[in-house]
N, C-alpha and C. Protein backbone atom coordinates (compact mmCIF):
# COMPACT_ATOMS: atom_id res chain seq x y z
N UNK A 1 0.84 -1.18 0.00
CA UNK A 1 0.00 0.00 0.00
C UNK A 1 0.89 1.24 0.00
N UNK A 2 0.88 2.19 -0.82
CA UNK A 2 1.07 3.65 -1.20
C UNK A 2 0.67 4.44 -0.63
N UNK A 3 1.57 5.71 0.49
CA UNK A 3 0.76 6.78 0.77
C UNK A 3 0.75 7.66 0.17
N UNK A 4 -0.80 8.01 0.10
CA UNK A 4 -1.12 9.04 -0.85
C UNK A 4 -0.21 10.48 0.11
N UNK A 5 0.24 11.27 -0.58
CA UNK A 5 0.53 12.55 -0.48
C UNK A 5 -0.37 13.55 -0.32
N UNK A 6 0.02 14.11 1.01
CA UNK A 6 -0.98 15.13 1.24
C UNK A 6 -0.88 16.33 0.49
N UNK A 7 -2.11 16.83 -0.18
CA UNK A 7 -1.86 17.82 -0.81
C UNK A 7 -2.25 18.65 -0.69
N UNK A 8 -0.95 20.20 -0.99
CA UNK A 8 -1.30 21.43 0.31
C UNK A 8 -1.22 22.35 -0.84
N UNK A 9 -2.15 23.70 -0.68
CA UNK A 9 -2.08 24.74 -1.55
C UNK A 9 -1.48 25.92 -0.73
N UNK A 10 -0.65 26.65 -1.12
CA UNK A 10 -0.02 27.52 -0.39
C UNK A 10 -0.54 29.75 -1.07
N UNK A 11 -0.99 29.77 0.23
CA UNK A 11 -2.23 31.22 0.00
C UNK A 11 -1.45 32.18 0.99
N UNK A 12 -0.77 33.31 -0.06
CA UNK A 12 0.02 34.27 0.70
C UNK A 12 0.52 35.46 -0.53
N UNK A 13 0.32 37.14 -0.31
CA UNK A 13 -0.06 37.83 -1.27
C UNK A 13 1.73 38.43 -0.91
N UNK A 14 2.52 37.41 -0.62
CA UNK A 14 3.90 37.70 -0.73
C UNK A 14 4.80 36.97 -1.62
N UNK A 15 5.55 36.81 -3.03
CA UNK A 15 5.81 35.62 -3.22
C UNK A 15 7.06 35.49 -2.31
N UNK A 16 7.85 35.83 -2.09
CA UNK A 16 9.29 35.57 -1.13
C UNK A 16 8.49 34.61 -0.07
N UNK A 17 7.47 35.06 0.81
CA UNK A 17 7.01 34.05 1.59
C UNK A 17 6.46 33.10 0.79
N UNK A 18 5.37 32.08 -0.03
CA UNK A 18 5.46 31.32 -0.64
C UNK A 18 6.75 30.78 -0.93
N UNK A 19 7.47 31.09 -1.71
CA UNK A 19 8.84 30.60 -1.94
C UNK A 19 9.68 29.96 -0.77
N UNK A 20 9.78 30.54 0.20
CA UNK A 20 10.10 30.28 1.62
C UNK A 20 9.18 29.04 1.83
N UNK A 21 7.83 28.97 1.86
CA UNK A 21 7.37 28.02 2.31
C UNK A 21 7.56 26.60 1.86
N UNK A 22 7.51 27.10 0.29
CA UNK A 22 7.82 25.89 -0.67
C UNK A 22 9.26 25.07 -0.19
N UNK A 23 10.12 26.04 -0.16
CA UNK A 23 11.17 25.26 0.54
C UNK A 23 11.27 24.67 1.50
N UNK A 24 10.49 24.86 2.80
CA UNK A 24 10.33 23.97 3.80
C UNK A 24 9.64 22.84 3.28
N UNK A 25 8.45 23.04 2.81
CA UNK A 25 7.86 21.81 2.69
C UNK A 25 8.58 20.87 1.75
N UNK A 26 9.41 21.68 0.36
CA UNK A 26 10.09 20.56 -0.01
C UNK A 26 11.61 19.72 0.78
N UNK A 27 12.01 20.35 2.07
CA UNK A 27 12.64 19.93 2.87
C UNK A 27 11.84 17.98 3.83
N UNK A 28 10.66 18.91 3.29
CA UNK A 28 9.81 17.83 4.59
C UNK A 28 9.64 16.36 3.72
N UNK A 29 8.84 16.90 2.68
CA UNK A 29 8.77 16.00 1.46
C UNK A 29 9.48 14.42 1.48
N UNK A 30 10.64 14.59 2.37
CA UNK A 30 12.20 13.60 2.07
C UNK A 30 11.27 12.77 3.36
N UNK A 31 10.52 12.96 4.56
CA UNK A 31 10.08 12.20 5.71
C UNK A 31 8.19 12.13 5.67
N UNK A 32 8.01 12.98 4.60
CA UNK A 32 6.06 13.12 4.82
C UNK A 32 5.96 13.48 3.21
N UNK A 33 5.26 12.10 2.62
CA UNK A 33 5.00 12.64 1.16
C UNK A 33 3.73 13.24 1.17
N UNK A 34 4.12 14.60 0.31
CA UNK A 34 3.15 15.73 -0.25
C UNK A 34 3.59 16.30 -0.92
N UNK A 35 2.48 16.96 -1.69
CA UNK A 35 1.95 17.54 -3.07
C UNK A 35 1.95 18.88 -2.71
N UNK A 36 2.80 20.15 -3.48
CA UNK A 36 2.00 21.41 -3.32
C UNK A 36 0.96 21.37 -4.48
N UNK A 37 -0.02 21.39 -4.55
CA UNK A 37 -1.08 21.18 -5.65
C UNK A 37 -1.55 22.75 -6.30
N UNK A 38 -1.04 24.16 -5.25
CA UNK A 38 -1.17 25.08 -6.01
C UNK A 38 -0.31 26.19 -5.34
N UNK A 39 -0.46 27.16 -6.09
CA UNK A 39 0.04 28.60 -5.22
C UNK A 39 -1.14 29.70 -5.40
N UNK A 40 -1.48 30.24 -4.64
CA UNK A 40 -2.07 31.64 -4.74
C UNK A 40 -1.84 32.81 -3.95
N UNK A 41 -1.89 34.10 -4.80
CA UNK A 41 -2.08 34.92 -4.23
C UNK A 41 -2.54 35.90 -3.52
N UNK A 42 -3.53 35.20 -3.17
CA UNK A 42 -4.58 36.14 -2.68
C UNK A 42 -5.89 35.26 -2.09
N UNK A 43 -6.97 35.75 -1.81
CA UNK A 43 -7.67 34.73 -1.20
C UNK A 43 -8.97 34.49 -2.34
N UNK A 44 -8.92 35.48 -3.51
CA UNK A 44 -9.85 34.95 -4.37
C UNK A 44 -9.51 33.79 -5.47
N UNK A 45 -7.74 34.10 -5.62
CA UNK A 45 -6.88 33.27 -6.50
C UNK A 45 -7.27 31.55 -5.81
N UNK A 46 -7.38 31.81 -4.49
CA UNK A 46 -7.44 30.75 -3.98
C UNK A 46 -8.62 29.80 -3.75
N UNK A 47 -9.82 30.97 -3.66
CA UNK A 47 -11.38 30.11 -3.77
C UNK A 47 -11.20 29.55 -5.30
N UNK A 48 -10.57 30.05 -6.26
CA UNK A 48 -11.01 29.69 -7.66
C UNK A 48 -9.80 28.58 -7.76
N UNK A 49 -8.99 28.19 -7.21
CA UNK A 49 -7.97 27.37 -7.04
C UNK A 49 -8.82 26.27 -6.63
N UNK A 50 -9.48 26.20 -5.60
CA UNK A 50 -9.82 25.42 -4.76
C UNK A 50 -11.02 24.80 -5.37
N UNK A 51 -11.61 25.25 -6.37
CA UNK A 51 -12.46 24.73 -7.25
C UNK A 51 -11.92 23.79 -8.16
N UNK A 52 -10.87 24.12 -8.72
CA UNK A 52 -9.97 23.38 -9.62
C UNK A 52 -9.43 22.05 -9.37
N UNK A 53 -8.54 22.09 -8.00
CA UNK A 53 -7.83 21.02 -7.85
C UNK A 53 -8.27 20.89 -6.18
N UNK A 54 -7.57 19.31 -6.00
CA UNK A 54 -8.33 18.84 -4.49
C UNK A 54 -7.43 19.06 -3.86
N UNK A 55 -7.56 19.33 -2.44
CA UNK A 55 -6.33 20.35 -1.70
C UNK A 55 -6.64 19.60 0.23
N UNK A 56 -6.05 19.12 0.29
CA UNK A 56 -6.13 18.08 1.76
C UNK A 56 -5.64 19.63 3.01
N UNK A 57 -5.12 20.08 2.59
CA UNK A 57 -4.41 21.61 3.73
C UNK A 57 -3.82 22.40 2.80
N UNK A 58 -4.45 23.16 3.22
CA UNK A 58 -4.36 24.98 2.90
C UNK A 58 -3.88 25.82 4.21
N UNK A 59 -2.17 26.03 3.45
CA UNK A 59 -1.60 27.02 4.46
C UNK A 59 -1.88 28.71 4.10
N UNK A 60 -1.90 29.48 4.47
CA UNK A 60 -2.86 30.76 4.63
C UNK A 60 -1.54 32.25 5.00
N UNK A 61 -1.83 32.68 4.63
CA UNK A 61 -1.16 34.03 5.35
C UNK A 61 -2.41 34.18 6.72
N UNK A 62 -2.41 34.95 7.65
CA UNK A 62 -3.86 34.77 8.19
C UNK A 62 -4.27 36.45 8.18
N UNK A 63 -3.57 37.17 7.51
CA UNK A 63 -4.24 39.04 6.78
C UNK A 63 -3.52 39.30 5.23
N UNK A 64 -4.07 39.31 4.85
CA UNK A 64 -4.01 39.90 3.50
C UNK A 64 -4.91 40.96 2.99
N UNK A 65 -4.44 41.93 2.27
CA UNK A 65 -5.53 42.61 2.03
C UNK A 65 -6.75 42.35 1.22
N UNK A 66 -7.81 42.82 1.59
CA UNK A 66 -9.09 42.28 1.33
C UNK A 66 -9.97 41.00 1.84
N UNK A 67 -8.70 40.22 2.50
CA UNK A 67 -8.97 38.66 2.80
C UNK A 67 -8.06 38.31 4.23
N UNK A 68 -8.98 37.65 5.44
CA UNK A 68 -8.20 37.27 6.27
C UNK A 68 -8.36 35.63 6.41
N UNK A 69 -7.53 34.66 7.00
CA UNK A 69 -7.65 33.74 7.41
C UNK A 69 -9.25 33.50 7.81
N UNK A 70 -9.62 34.10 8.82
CA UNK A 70 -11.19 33.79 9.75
C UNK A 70 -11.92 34.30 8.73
N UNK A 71 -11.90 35.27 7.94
CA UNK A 71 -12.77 35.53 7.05
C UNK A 71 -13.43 34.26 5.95
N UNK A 72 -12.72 33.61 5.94
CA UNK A 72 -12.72 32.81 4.90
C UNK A 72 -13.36 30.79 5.48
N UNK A 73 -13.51 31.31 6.54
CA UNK A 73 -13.94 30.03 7.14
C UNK A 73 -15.40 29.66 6.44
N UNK A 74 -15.47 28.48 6.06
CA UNK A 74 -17.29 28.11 5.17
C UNK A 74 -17.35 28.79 4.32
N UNK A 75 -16.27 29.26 3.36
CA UNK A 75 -16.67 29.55 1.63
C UNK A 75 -16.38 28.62 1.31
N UNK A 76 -15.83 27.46 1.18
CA UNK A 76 -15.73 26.12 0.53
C UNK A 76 -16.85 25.62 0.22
């Protein structure tokens, strides 16, 4: 049996942070297989992301402008 890879979309209206993140997680990758399945910038990039492809965890900036973390709780 195969573990499936968790797959995480990464939501942050910085790319240096994304980038940063990507690198940790592809650090982790080597002990916990996962998928970044998207990037967005913003939190609308990301509802329309989230329509697209299936996403097991979504890491967040938790303020962005126009869009916060809690804001966004039950638009899925």
């Amino acid at each position: 049996m195969t573990d499936a890879p968790l797959r995480i979309l990464i939501v942050d209206d910085e790319a240096p942070a994304r980038n940063r993140l990507r690198q940790l997680l592809d650090d982790c990758g080597e002990v916990l297989p996962l998928a970044i399945v998207g990037e967005a910038g913003s939190g609308r990039e990301a509802l329309e992301l989230l329509h697209a492809v299936a996403a097991d965890l979504v890491l967040t900036d938790i303020h962005m402008p126009t869009w916060t973390a809690s804001s966004s709780r039950g638009t899925c």
